[in-house]
Protein backbone atom coordinates (compact mmCIF):
# COMPACT_ATOMS: atom_id res chain seq x y z
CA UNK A 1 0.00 0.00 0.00
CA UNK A 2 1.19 3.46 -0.68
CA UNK A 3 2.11 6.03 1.43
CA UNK A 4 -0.83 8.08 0.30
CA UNK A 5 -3.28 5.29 0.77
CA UNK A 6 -2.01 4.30 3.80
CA UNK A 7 -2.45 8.43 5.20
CA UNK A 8 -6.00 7.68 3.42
CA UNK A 9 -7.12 4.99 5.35
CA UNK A 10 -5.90 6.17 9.05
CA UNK A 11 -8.00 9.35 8.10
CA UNK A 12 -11.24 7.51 7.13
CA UNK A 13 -10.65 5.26 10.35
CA UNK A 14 -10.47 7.76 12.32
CA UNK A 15 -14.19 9.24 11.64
CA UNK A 16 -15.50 6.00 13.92
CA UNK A 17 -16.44 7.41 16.80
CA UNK A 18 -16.97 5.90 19.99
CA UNK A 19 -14.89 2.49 21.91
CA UNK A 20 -14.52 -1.02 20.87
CA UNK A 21 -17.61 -3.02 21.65
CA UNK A 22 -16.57 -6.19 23.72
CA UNK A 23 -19.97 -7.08 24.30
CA UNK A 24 -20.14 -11.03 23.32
CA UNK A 25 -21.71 -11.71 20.11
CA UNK A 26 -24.94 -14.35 20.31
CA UNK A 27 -25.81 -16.29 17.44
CA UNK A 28 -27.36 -15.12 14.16
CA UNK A 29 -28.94 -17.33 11.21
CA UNK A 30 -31.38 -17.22 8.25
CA UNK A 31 -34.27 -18.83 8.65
CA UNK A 32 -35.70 -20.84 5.17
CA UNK A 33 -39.37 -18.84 5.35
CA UNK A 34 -36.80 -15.40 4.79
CA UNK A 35 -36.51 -16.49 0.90
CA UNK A 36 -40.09 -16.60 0.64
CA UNK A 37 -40.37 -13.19 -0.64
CA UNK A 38 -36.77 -13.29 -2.45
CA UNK A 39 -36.81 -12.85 -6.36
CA UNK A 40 -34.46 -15.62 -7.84
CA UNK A 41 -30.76 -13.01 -8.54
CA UNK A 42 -27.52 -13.67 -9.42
CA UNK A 43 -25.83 -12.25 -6.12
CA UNK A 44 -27.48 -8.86 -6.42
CA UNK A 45 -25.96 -6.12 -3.50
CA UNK A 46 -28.58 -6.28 -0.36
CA UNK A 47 -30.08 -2.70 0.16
CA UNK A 48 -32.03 -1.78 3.26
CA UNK A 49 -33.80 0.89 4.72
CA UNK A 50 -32.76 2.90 7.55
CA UNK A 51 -34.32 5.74 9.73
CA UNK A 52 -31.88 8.71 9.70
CA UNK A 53 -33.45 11.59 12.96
CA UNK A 54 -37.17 10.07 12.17
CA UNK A 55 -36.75 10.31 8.34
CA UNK A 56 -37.04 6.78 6.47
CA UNK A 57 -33.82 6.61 3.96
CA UNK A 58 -34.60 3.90 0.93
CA UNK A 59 -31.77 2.38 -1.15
CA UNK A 60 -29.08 2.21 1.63
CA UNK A 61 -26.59 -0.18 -0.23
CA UNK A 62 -24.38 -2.25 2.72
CA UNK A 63 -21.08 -2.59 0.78
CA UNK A 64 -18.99 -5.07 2.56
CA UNK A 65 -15.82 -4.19 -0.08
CA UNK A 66 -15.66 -0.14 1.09
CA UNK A 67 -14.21 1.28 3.95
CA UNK A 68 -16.34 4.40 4.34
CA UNK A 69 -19.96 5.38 5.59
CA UNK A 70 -21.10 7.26 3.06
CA UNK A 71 -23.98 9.69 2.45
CA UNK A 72 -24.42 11.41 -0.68
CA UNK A 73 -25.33 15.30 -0.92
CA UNK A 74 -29.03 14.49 -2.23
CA UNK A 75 -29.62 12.71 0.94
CA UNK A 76 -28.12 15.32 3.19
CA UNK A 77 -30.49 18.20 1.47
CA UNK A 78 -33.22 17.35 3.73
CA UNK A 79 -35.40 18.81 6.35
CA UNK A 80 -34.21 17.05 8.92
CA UNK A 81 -30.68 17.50 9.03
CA UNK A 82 -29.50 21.12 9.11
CA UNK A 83 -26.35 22.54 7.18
CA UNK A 84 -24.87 23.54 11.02
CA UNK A 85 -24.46 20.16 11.67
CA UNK A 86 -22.20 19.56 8.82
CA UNK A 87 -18.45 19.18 9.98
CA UNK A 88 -15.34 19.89 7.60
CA UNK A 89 -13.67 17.02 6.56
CA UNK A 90 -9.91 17.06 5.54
CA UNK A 91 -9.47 14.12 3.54
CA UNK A 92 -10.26 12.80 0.07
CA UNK A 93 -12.02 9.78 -1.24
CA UNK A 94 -11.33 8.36 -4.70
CA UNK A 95 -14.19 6.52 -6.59
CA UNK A 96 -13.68 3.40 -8.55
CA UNK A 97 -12.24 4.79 -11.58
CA UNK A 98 -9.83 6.70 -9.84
CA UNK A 99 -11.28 10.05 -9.79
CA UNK A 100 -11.27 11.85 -6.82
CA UNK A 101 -15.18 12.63 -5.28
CA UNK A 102 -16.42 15.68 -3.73
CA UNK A 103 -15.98 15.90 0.18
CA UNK A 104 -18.83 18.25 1.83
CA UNK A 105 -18.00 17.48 5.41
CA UNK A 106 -19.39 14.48 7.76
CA UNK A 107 -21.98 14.01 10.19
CA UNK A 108 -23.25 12.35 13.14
CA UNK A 109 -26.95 11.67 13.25
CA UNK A 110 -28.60 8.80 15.21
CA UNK A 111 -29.51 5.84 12.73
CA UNK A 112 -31.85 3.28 13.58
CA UNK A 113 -31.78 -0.11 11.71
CA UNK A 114 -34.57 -3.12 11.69
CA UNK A 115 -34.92 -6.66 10.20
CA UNK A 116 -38.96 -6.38 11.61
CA UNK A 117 -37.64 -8.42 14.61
CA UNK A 118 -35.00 -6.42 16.16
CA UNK A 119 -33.67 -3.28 15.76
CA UNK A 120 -30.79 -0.88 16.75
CA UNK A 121 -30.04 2.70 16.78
CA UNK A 122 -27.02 4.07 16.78
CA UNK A 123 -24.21 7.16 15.99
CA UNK A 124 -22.99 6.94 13.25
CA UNK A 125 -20.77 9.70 11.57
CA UNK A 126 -21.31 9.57 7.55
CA UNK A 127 -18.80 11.29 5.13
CA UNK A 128 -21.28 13.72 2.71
CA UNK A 129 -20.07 13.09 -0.67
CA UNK A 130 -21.63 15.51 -3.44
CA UNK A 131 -21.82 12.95 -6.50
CA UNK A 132 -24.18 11.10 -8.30
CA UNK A 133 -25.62 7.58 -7.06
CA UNK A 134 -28.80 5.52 -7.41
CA UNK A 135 -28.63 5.19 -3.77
CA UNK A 136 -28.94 7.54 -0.98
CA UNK A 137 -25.90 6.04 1.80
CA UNK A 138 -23.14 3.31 1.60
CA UNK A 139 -22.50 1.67 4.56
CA UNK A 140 -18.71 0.63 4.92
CA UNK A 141 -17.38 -2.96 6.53
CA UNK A 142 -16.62 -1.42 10.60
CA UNK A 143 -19.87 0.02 11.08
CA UNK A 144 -21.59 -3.43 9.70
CA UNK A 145 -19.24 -4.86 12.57
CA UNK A 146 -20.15 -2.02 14.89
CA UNK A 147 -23.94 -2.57 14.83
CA UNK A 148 -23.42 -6.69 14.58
CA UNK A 149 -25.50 -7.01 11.59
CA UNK A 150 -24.94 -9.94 9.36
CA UNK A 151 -26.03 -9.90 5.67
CA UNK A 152 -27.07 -12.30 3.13
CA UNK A 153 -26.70 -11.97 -0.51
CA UNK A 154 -28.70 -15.02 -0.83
CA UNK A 155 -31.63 -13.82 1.45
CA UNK A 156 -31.27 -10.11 0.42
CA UNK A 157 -31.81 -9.52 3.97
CA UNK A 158 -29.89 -8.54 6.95
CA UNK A 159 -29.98 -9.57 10.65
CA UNK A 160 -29.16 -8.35 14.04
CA UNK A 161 -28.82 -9.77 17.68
CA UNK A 162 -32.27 -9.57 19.28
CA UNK A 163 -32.88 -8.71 22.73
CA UNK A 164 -29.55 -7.21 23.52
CA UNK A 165 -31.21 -4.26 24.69
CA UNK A 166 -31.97 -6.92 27.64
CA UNK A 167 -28.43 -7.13 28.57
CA UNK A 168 -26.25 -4.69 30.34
CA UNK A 169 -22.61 -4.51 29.45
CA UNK A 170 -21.57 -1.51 32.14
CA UNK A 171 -23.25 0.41 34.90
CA UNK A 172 -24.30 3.18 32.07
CA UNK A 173 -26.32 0.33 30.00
CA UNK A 174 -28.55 0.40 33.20
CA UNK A 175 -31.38 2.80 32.99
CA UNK A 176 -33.10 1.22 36.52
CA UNK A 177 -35.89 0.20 37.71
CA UNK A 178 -39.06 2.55 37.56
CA UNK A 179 -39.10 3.88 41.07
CA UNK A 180 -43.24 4.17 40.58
CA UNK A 181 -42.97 0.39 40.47
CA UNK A 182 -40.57 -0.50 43.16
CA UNK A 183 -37.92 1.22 45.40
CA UNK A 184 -36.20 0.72 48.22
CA UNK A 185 -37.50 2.21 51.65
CA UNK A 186 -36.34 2.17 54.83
CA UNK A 187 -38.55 1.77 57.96
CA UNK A 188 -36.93 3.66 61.10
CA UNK A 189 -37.44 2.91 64.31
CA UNK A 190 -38.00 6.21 65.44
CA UNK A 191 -36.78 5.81 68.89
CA UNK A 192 -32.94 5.67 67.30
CA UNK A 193 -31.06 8.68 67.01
CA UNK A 194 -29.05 9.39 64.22
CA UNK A 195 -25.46 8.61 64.21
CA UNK A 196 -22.70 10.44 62.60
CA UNK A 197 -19.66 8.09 63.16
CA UNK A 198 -15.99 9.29 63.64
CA UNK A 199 -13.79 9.72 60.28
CA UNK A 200 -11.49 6.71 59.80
CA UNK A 201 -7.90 7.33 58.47
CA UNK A 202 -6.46 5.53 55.58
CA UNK A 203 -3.01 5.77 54.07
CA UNK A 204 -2.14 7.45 50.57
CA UNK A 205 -2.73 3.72 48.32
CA UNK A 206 -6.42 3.41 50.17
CA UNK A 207 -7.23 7.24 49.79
CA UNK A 208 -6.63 6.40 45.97
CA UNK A 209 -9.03 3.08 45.68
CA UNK A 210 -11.55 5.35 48.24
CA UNK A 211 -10.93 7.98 45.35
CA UNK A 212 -11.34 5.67 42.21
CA UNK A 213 -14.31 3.80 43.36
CA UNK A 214 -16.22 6.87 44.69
CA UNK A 215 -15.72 8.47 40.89
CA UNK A 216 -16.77 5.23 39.22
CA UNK A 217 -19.84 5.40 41.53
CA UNK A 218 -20.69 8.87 40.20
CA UNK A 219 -19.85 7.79 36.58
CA UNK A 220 -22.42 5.64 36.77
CA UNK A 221 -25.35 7.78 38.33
CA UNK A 222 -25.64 5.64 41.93
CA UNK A 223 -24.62 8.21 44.28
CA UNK A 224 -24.67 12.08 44.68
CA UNK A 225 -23.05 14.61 46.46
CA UNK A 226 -24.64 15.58 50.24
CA UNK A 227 -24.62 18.31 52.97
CA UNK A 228 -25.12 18.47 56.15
CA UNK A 229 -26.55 14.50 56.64
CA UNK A 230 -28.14 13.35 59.92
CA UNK A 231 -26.52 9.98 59.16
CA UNK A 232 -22.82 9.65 58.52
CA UNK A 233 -20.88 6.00 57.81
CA UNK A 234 -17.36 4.98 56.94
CA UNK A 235 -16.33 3.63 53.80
CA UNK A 236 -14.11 0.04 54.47
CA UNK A 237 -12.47 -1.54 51.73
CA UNK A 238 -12.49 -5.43 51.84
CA UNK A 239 -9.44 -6.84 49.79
CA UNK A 240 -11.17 -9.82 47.54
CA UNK A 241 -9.61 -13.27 46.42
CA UNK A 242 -8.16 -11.85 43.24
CA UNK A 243 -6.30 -9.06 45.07
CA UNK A 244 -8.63 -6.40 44.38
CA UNK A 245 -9.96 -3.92 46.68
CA UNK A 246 -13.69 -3.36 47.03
CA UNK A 247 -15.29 -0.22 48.77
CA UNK A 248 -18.28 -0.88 50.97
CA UNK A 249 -19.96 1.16 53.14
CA UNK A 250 -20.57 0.67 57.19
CA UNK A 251 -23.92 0.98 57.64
CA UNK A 252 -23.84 -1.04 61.14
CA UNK A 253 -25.09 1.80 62.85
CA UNK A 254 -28.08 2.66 60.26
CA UNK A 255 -29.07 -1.37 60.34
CA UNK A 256 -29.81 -1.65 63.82
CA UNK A 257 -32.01 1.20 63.56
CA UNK A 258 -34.10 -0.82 60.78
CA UNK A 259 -36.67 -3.58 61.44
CA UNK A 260 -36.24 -6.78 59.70
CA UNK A 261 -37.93 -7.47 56.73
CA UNK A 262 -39.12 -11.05 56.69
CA UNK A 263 -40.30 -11.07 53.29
CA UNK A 264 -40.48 -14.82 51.86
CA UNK A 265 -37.20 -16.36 50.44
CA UNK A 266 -37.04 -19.41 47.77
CA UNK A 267 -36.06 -22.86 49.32
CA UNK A 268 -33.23 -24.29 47.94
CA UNK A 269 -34.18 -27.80 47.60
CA UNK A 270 -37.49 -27.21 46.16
CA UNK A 271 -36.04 -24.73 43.12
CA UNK A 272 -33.76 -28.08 42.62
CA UNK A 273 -36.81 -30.85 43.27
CA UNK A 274 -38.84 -28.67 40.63
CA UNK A 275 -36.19 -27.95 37.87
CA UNK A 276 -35.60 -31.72 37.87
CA UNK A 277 -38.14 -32.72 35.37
CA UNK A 278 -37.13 -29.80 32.94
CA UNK A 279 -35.46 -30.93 29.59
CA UNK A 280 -34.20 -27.48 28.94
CA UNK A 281 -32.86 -25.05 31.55
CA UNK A 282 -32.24 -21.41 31.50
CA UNK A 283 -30.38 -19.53 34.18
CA UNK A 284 -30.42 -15.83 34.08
CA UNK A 285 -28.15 -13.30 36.17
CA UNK A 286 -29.03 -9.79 36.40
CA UNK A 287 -25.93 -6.82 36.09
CA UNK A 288 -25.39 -5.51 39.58
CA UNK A 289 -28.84 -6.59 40.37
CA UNK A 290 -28.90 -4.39 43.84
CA UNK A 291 -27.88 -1.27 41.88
CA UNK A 292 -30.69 -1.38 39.51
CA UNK A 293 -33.19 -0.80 42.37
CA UNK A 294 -33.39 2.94 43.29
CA UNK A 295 -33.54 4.24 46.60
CA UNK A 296 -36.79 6.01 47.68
CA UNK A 297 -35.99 9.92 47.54
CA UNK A 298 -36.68 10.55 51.56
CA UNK A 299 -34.53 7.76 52.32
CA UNK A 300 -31.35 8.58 50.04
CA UNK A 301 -29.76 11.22 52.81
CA UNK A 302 -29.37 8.15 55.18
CA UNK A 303 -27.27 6.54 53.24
CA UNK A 304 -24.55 9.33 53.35
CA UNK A 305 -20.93 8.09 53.70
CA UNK A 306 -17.85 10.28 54.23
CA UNK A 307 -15.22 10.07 51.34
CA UNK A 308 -12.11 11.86 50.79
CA UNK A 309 -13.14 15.00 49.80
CA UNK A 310 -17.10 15.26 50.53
CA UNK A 311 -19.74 13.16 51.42
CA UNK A 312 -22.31 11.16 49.37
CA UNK A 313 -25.35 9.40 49.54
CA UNK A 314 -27.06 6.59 47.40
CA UNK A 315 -29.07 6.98 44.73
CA UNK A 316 -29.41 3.42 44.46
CA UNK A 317 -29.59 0.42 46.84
CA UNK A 318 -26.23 -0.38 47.86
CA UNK A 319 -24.70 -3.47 49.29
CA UNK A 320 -24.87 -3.53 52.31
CA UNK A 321 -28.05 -2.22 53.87
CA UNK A 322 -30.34 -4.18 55.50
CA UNK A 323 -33.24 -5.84 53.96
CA UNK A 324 -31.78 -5.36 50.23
CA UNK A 325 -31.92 -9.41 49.63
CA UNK A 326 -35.38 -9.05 50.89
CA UNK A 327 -36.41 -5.98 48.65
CA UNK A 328 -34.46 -7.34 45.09
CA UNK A 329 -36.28 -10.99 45.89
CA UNK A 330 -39.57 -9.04 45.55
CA UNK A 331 -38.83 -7.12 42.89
CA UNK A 332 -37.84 -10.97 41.20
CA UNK A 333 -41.20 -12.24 42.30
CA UNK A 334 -43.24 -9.49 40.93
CA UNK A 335 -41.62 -9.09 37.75
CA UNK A 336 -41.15 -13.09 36.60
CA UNK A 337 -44.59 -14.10 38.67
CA UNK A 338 -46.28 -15.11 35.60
CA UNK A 339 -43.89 -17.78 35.06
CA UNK A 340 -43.41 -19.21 38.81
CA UNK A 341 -46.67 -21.23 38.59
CA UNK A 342 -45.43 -22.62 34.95
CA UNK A 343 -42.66 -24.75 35.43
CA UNK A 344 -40.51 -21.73 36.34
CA UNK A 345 -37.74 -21.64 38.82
CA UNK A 346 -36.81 -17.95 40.69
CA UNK A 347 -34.41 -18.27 43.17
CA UNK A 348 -31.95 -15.11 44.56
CA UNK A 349 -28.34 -16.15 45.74
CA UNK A 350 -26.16 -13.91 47.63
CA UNK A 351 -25.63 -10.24 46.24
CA UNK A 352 -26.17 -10.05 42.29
CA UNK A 353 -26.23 -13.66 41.39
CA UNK A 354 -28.72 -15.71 39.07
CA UNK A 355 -31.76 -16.11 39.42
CA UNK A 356 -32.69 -19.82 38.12
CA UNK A 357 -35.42 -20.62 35.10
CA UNK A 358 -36.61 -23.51 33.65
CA UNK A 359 -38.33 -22.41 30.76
CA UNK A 360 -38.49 -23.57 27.45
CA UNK A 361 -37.37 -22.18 24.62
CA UNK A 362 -40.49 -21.10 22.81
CA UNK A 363 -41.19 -19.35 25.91
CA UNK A 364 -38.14 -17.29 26.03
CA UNK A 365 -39.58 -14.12 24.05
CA UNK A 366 -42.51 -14.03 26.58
CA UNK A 367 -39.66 -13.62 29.12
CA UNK A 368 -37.29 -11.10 26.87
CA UNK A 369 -40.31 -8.97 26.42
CA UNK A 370 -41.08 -9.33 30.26
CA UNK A 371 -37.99 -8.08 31.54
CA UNK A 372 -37.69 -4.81 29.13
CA UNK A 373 -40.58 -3.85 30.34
CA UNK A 374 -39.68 -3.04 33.89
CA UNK A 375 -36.07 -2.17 32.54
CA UNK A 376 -34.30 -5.02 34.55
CA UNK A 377 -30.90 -5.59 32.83
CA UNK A 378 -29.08 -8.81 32.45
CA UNK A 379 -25.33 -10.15 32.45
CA UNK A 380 -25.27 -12.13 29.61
CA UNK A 381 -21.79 -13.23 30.05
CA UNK A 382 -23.32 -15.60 33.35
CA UNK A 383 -26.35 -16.64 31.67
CA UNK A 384 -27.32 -19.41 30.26
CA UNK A 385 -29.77 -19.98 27.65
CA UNK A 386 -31.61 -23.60 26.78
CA UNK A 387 -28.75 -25.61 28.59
CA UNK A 388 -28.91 -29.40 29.27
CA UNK A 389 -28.86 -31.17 32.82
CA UNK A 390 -24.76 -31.06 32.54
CA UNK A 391 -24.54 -27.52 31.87
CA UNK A 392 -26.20 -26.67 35.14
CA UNK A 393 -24.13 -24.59 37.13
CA UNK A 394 -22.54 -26.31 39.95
CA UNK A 395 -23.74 -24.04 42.42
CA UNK A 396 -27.57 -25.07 41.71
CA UNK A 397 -26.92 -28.71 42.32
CA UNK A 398 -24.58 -28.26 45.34
């Protein structure tokens, strides 16, 4: 490759905007009834449709040989999208025969894309070309990878993951649980005053975990900034198994003052005794399940805990706090209720961990559609989905 190509192709790479998706990729096939519709072609280019800030685009060719999102000027000239948004562009494209093509600028408008099960909306920034096409955008081979879409010259059709809107793959995927529906509260006895426990010391390599965890706890919209709280904890940070240190927060003094909640838990034995007969199994595990229950707005300011340079309160319910296993088991029993008289299994481990289903497979939409409902987010990378009798994890059979 040339040196000019090669200067090329970093600038047109560089126009992707946002981080590497790590996300793990489920599976994706064609189904025969897809070629029902399909007129018999000799490998003819698939071409979609895509909605573009609520406008439906026609003839959007996906070109798996070009390395550029591409929108042509006739497209651009719309309504919708307004010449401010139009960014210069300082590099070149060359067409097919060598000539070099028009560059107006690039853009970054929100693009949603469907296969009429699933769909997917996404930035994506699009290089404004002003030449003539019979289609209105091009899209290049990164952004096909980008959205996980897989195409099929034979079925003139494209396809994307379903569901993964279900699935959480870092604390800013979860939008939480609709506080109208369920929230944490905390009862009081009201004959406990409020503490406001003595600040701890740590030394300069704790202040920085204390530090780094309290900013990833902002980051991700579970705490806020307080003044002048009746209640007052410590932070402690528990080294784990792998080395790692975890912050919690002491809330010894705020549990005592709260009644227990002696809300129903699963029995262990009987999830097992009733997933025995099941031919299929499917375990599902929800991401930071605690965290995606808010706490009630009067009862946030208890929560306070002192950090390095402020204090903060939850937003969410934390680890920690009494009655939490009792309050996310409820929120489990009202959500997946319609399946625990059908052969379904919920059970609520320790902290965030799975909650067991036997379901079958042809019931497993019911359930997708279920849990976006109330928002609840999942960790796909501990779930399981239609496994056998020896892909049950160890821990249900122990």
């Amino acid at each position: 490759m040339t040196t000019k190509r090669k200067r090329y192709a970093r600038v047109v790479m560089s126009l992707e905007t946002g981080d590497q998706d790590d996300s793990p990729e489920p599976d994706l096939y064609f189904r025969k009834a897809y070629l029902a519709d399909v007129v018999p072609h000799d490998n003819d280019s698939v071409v979609i449709l895509v909605i573009i800030v609520g406008r439906r685009v026609h003839r959007v060719l996906i070109d798996q040989g070009s390395l550029t999102v591409v929108m042509f000027w006739s497209t651009f000239v719309n309504p919708r999208l307004s010449p401010d948004q139009l960014r210069p562009h300082d590099g070149c494209l060359v067409g097919f025969a060598g000539d070099h093509v028009e560059v107006r600028g690039y853009v970054d408008p929100r693009t949603t894309f469907s296969d009429k099960e699933a769909a997917r909306t996404i930035v994506m920034r699009y290089v404004v070309v002003n030449t003539p096409s019979a289609y209105n955008l091009l899209l290049r081979r990164p952004s096909i990878s980008k959205l996980g879409v897989v195409a099929s010259t034979k079925h003139m059709k494209m396809r994307i993951a379903q569901n993964m809107s279900t699935f959480a793959w870092s604390s800013t995927d979860m939008s939480g649980i609709d506080p109208d529906f369920l929230c944490h509260r905390l009862t009081m006895d009201t004959r406990v005053r409020p503490v406001l426990q003595r600040r701890r010391k740590f030394n300069e390599e704790r202040r920085l975990i204390i530090r780094a965890e309290t900013q990833n706890l902002m980051n991700a919209n579970h705490i806020r900034e307080i003044q002048y709280p009746e209640w007052l904890a410590n932070v402690v940070l528990v080294q784990k198994s792998n080395g790692k240190w975890s912050m919690c927060v002491d809330f010894t003094d705020l549990n005592k003052a709260c009644p227990k909640d002696s809300h129903p838990l699963p029995s262990i034995d009987s999830l097992v005794d009733s997933a025995s007969g099941c031919h299929l199994l499917s375990f599902l595990d929800t991401f930071s399940g605690y965290n995606q229950i808010r706490m009630h707005p009067n009862d946030e300011s208890k929560t306070a805990f002192m950090a390095e340079f402020a204090s903060y309160c939850y937003k969410a319910m934390p680890f920690g706090l009494k009655n939490v296993g009792a309050t996310y088991q409820h929120l489990m029993d009202r959500i997946l209720s319609p399946y625990s008289t059908n052969s379904a299994s919920l059970c609520r481990w320790h902290g965030p961990h799975p909650c067991g289903e036997g379901i079958a497979r042809d019931r497993s939409e019911e359930l997708f559609a279920t849990i976006a409902k109330y928002n609840l987010k999942l960790n796909l990378e501990k779930c399981v989905f239609g496994g056998r009798g020896w892909e049950v994890p160890r821990i249900f059979v122990d």
